[in-house]
Protein backbone atom coordinates (compact mmCIF):
# COMPACT_ATOMS: atom_id res chain seq x y z
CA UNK A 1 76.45 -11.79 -14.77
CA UNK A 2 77.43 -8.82 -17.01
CA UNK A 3 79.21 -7.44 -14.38
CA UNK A 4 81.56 -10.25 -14.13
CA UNK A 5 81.93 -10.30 -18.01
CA UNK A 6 82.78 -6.73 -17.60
CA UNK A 7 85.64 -7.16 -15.23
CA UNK A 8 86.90 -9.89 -16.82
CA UNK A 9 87.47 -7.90 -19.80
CA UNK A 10 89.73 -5.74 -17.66
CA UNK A 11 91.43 -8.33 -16.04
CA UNK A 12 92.48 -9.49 -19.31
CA UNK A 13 93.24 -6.10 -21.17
CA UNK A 14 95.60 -5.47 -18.18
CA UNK A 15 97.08 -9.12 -18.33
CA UNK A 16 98.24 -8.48 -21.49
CA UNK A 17 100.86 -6.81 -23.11
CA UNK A 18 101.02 -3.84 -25.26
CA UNK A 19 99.75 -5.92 -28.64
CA UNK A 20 96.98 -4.43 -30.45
CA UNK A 21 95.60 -7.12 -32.81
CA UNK A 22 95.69 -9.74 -29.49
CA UNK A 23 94.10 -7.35 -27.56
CA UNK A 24 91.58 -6.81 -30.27
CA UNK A 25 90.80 -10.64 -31.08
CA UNK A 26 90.57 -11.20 -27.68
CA UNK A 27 88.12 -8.40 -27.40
CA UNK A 28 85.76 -9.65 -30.03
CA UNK A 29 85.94 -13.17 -28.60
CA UNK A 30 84.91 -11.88 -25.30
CA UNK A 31 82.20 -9.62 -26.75
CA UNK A 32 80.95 -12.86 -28.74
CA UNK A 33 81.02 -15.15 -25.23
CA UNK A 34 78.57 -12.06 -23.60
CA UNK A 35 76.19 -12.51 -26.33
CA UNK A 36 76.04 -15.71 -26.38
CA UNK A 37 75.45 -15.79 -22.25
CA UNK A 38 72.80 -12.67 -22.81
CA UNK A 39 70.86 -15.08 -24.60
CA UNK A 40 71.19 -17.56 -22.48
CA UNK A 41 70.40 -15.93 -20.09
CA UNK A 42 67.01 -14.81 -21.29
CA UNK A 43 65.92 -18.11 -22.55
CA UNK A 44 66.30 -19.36 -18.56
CA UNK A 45 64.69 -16.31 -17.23
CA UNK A 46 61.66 -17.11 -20.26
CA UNK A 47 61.82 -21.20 -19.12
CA UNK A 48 61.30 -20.82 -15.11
CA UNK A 49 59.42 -17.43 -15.38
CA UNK A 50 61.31 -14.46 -14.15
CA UNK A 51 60.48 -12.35 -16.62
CA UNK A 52 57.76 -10.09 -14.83
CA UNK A 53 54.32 -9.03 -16.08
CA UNK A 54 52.69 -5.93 -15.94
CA UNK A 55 50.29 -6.12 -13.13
CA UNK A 56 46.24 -4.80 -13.94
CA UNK A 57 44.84 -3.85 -10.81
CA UNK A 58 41.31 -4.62 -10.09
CA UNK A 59 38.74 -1.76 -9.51
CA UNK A 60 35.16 -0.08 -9.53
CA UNK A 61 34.47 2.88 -10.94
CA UNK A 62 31.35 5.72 -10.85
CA UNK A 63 30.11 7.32 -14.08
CA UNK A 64 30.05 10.49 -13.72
CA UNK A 65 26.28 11.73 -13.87
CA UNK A 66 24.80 15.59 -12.90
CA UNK A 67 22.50 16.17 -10.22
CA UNK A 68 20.65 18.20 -7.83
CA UNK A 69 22.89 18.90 -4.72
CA UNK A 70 21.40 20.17 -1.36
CA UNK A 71 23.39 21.53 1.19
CA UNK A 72 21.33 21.04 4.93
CA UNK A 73 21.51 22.54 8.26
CA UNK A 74 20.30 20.34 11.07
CA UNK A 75 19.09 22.37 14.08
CA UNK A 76 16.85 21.78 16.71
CA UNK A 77 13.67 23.18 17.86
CA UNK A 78 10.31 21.82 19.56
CA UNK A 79 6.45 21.88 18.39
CA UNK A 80 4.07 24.96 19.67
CA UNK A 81 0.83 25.75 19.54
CA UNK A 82 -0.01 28.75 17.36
CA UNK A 83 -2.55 29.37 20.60
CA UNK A 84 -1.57 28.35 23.23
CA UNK A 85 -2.69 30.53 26.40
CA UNK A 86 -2.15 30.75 30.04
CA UNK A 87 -5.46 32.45 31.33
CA UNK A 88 -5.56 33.98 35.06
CA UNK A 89 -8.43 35.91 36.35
CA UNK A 90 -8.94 39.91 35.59
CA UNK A 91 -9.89 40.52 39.42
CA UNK A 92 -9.25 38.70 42.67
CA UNK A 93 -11.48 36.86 44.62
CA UNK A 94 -12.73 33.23 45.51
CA UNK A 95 -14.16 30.72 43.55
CA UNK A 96 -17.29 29.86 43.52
CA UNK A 97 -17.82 27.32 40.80
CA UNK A 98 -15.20 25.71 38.04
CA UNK A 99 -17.56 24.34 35.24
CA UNK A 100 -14.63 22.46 33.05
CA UNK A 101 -12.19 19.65 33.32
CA UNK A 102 -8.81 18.74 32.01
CA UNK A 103 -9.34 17.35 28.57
CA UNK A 104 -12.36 19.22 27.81
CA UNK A 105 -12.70 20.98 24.37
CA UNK A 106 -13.79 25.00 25.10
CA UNK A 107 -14.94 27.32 22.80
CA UNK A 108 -13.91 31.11 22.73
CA UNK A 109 -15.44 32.90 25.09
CA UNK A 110 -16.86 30.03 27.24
CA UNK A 111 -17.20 30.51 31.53
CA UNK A 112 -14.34 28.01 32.82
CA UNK A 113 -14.81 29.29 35.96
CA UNK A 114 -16.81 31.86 38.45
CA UNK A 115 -15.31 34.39 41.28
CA UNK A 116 -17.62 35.40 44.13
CA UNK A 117 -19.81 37.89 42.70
CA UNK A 118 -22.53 38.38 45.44
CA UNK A 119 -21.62 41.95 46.10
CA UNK A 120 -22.01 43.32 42.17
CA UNK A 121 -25.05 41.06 42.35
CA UNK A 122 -27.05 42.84 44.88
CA UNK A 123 -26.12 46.23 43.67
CA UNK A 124 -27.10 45.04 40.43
CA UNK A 125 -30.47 44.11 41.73
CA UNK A 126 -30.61 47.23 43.58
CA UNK A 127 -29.66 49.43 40.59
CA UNK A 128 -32.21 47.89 38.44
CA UNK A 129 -34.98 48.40 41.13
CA UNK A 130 -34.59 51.92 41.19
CA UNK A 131 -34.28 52.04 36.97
CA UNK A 132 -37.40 50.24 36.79
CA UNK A 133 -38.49 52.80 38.89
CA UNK A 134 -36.96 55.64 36.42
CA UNK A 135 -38.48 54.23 33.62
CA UNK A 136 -42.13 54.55 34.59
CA UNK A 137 -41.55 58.15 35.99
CA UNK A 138 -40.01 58.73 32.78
CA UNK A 139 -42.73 57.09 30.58
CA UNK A 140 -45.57 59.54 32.79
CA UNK A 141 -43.23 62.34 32.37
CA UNK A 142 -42.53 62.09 28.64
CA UNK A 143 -46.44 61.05 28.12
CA UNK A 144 -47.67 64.42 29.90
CA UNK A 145 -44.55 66.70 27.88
CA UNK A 146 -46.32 65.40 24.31
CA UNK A 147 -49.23 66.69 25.59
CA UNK A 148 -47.76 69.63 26.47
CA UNK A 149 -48.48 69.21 30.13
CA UNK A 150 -45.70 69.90 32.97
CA UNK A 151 -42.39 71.81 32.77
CA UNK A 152 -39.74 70.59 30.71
CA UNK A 153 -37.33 70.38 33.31
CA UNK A 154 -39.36 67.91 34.89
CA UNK A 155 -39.34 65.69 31.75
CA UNK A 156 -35.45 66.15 31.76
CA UNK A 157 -34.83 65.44 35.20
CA UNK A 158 -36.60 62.05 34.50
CA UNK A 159 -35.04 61.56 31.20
CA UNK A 160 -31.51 62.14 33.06
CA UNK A 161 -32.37 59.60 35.74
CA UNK A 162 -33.04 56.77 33.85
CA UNK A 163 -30.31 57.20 31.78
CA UNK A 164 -27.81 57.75 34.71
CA UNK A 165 -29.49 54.47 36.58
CA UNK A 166 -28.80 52.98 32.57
CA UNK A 167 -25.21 53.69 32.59
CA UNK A 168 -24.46 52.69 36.54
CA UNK A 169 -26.36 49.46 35.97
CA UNK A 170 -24.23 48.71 32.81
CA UNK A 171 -20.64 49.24 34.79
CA UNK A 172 -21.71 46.92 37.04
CA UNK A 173 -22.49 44.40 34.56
CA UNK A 174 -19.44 45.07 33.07
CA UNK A 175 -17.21 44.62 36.78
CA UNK A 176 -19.83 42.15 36.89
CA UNK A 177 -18.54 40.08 33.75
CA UNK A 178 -14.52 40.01 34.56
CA UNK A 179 -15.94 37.85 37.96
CA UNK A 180 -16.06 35.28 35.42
CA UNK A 181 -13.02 33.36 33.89
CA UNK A 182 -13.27 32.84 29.74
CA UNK A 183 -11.26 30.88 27.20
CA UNK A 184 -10.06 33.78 24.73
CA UNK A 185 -9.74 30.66 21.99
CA UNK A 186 -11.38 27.62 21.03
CA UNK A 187 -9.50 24.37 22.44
CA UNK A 188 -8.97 21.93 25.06
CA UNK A 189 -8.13 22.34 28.39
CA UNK A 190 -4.78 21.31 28.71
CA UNK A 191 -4.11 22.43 32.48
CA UNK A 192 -6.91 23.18 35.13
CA UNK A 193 -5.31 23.89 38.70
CA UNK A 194 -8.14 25.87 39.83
CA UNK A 195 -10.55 24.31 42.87
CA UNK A 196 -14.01 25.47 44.11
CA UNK A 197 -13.08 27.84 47.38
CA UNK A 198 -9.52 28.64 45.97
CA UNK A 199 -8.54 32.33 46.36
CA UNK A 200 -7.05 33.71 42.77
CA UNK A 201 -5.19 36.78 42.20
CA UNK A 202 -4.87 38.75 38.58
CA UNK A 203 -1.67 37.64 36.72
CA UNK A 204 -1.70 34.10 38.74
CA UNK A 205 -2.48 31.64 35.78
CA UNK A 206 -4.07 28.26 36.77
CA UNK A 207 -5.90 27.24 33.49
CA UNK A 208 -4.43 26.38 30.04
CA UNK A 209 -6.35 26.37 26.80
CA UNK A 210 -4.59 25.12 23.54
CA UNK A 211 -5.89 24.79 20.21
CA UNK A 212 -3.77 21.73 19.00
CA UNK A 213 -5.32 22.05 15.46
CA UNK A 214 -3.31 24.76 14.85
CA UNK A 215 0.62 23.73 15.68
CA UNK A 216 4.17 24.74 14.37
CA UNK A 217 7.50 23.77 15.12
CA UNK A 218 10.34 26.67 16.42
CA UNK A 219 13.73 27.03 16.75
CA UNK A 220 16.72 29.37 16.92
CA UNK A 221 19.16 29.65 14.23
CA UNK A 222 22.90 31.13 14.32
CA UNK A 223 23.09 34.70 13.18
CA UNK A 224 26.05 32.72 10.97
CA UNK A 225 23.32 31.55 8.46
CA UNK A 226 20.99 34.90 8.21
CA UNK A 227 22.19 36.00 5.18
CA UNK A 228 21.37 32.04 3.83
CA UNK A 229 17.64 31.05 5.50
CA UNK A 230 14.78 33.18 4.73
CA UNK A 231 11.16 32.71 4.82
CA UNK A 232 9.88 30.02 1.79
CA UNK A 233 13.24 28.31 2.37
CA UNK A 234 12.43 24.25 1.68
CA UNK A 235 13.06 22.17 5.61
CA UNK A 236 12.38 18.88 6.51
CA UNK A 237 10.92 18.48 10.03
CA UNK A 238 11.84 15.49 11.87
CA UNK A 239 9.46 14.82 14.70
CA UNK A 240 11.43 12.08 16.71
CA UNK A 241 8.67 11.00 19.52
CA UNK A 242 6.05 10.65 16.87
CA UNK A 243 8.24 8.66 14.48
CA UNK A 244 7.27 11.02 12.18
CA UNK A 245 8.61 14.12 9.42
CA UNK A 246 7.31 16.68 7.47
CA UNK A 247 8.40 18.23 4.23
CA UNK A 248 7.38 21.76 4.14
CA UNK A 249 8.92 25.53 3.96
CA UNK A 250 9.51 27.66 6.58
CA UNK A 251 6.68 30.28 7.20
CA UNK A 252 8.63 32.60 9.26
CA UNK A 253 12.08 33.67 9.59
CA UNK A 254 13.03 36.64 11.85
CA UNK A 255 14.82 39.51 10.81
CA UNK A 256 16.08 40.14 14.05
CA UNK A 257 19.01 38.80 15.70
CA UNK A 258 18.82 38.26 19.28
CA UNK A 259 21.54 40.48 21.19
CA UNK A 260 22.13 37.86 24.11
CA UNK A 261 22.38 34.43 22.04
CA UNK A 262 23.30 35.84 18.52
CA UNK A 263 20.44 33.92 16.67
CA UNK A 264 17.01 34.47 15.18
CA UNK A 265 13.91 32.58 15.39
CA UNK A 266 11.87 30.59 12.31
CA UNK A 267 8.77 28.79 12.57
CA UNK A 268 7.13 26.62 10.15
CA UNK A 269 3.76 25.26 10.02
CA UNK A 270 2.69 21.59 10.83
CA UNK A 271 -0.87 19.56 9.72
CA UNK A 272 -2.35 19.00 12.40
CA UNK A 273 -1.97 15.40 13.57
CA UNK A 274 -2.96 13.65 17.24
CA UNK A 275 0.43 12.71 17.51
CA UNK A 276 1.87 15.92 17.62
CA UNK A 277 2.10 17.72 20.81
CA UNK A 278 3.23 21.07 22.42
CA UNK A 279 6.81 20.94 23.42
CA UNK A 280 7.63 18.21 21.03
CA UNK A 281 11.28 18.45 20.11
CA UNK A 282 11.98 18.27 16.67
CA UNK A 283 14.93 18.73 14.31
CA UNK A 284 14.77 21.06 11.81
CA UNK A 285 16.64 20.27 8.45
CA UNK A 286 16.77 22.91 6.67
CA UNK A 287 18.22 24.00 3.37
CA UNK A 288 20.42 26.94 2.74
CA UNK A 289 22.25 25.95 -0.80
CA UNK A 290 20.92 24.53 -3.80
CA UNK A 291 22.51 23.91 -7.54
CA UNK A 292 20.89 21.84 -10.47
CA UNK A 293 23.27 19.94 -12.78
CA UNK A 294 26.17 19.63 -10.30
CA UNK A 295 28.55 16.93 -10.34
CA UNK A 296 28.01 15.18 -6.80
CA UNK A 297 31.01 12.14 -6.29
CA UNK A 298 30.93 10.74 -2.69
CA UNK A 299 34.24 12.32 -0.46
CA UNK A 300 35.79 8.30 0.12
CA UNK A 301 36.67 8.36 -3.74
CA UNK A 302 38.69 11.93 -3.03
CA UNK A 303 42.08 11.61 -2.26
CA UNK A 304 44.42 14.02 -0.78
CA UNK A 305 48.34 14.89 -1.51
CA UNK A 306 50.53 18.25 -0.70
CA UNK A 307 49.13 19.52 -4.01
CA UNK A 308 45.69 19.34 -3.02
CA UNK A 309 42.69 16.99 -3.58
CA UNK A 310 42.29 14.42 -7.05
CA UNK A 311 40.46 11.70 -8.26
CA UNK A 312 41.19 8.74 -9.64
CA UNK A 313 39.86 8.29 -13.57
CA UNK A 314 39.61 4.92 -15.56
CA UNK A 315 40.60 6.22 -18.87
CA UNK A 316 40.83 3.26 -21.51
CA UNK A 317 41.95 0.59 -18.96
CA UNK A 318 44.76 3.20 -17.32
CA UNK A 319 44.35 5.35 -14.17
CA UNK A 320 44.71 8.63 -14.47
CA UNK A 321 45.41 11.48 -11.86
CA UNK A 322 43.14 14.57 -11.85
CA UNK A 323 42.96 17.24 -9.89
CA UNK A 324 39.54 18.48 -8.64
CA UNK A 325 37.94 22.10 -6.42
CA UNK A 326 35.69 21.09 -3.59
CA UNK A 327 32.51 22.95 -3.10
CA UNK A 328 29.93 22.10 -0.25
CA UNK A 329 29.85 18.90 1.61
CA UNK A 330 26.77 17.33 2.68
CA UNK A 331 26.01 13.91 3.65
CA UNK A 332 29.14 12.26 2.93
CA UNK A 333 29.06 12.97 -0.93
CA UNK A 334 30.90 16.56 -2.30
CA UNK A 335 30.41 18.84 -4.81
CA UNK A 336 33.05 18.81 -7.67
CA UNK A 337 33.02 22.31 -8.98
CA UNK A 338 36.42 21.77 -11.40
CA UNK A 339 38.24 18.79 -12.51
CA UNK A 340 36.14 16.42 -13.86
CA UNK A 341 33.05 16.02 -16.36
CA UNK A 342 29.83 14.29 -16.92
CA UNK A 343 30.75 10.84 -18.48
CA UNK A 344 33.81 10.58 -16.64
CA UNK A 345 34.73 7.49 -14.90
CA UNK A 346 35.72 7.57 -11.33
CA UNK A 347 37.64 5.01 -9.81
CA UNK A 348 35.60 4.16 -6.22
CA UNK A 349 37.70 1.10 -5.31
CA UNK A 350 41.32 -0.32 -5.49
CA UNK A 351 42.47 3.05 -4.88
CA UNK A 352 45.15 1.60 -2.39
CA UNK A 353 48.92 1.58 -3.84
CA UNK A 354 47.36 2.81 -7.69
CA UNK A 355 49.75 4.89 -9.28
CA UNK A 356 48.69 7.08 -12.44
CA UNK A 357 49.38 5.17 -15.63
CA UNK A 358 48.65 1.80 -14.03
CA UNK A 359 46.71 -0.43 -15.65
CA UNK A 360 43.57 -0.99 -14.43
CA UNK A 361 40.14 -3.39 -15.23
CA UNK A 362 36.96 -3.65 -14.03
């Protein structure tokens, strides 16, 4: 509408001639007609509602609070026995008797099995026929000497006899003893593959003993975090087949990394529960950053532009633009190391289309 006032105007100043006071009256009448239809104009625009509002966008916001943030890495491992032991024979031979079963609990140093020992037997018997022998010659011998009867060398001879028949008898004992198959731990019997009549070689194992009582989980770690996980380090092991988890610290943490697959091994300790079993696999959650007082926002409020990452703020009903430095990410929530303060309000929602300066309510 001004526009066409406008040109008017210069439609008429051209019309006219070269007078100064009609060009002049008619100017001021024409000035006095746009007035008059400015006004008019904004009384309609009032009367049917043109005249726009400010929008005040609706939105949630977070109060900023500090807190403990914990940074995690999630690897995974599998439950082992602390003892858990394959056990094969020291000697070969047949067997001749197998005195446990599967299941069984064992104590350390109990028979679990015999090898044909008939040969060591009879020598044995032998042997200790002729040191029974040895030790009454020796008992006449040493009985005449303190009476100062006989040669010397005759009560040496017999003294060096027995003991010889002593030693020989106790080797075969000893060759005797490996004939027989022992736990080297308390436990159960977890595998038992041996049969009565079965020939078993050294090295061959057939029976397995584990002590369940005494379990840990173990896993491999990327050489990427051994300068960040060390021994006392707080993890969180996740046992998924026994619906279970356990919040402990790690009680071992190599300080060798492997050549061929560029890790290092950690073990931690685990109660000891019937639910738990060798070769168990587990996941291992493990931290490797902590900081008190840290401002923690979840990542959906951040927001992203060429000049890097803000937040939103609610400050006295008006959005305001601020931008923030990202530190670790865990868990869908981010550390805020710059940018904003405790007692600040983020804006969570409504973040579509908001502009800084707009007005904004909760």
């Amino acid at each position: 509408m001004k526009k066409i006032i406008i040109a008017s105007v210069v439609l008429f100043l051209a019309a006219c001639g070269n007078d100064p006071k009609d060009k002049k009256a008619e100017l001021a009448k024409l000035k006095k007609e746009q007035t008059d239809l400015s006004a008019k104009i904004t009384k309609l625009e009032e009367e049917i509602g043109t005249k726009q509002e400010e929008i005040v966008k609706q939105v949630a916001v977070l109060e900023v609070q500090t807190s403990t943030f914990k940074n995690f890495i999630q690897i995974q491992g599998k439950v082992d026995a602390e003892e858990n032991l394959q056990v094969s024979p020291q000697v070969p031979g047949v067997l001749t008797q197998v005195f446990v079963n599967i299941g069984q609990n064992v104590s350390k140093g109990q028979v679990l099995a015999q090898i044909d020992d008939a040969v060591l037997r009879q020598n044995i018997a032998q042997v200790q026929t002729q040191l029974d022998l040895a030790n009454i010659l020796f008992n006449r011998q040493k009985n005449l000497w303190d009476q100062k009867i006989g040669t010397e060398v005759q009560y040496l001879n017999a003294k060096t006899q027995k003991e010889s028949l002593e030693r020989q008898i106790s080797v075969i004992r000893q060759q005797a003893s490996m004939y027989k198959i022992k736990s080297p731990i308390s436990g159960t019997i977890d595998q038992m593959d041996y049969k009565i009549g079965q020939a078993v070689q050294p090295g061959a194992p057939g029976i397995r003993v584990v002590n369940a009582n005494n379990l840990k989980a173990k896993a491999l770690v990327s050489e990427t975090y051994a300068g960040r996980i060390n021994q006392g380090d707080e993890v969180l092991v996740i046992i998924p087949d026994a619906t279970d988890s356990v919040k402990t610290k790690i009680s071992f943490a190599a300080k060798i990394i492997d050549p061929m697959s560029r890790s290092f091994s950690v073990e931690v300790k685990l109660p000891s529960k019937k639910t738990y079993r060798p070769n168990m696999l587990t996941i291992l959650k493990i931290v490797d950053y902590v900081k008190e007082n840290a401002i923690v926002i979840p990542i959906k409020a951040i927001q992203k532009s060429e000049s890097g990452d803000y937040l939103m703020l609610d400050e006295n009903g008006r959005a305001k633009k601020v931008a923030i430095t990202i530190g670790n990410i865990y868990n869908g929530n981010a550390e805020i190391l710059t940018g904003i303060k405790k007692g600040d309000k983020v804006i969570m929602t409504g973040l579509n289309g908001l502009n800084e300066g707009d007005a904004v309510k909760l």
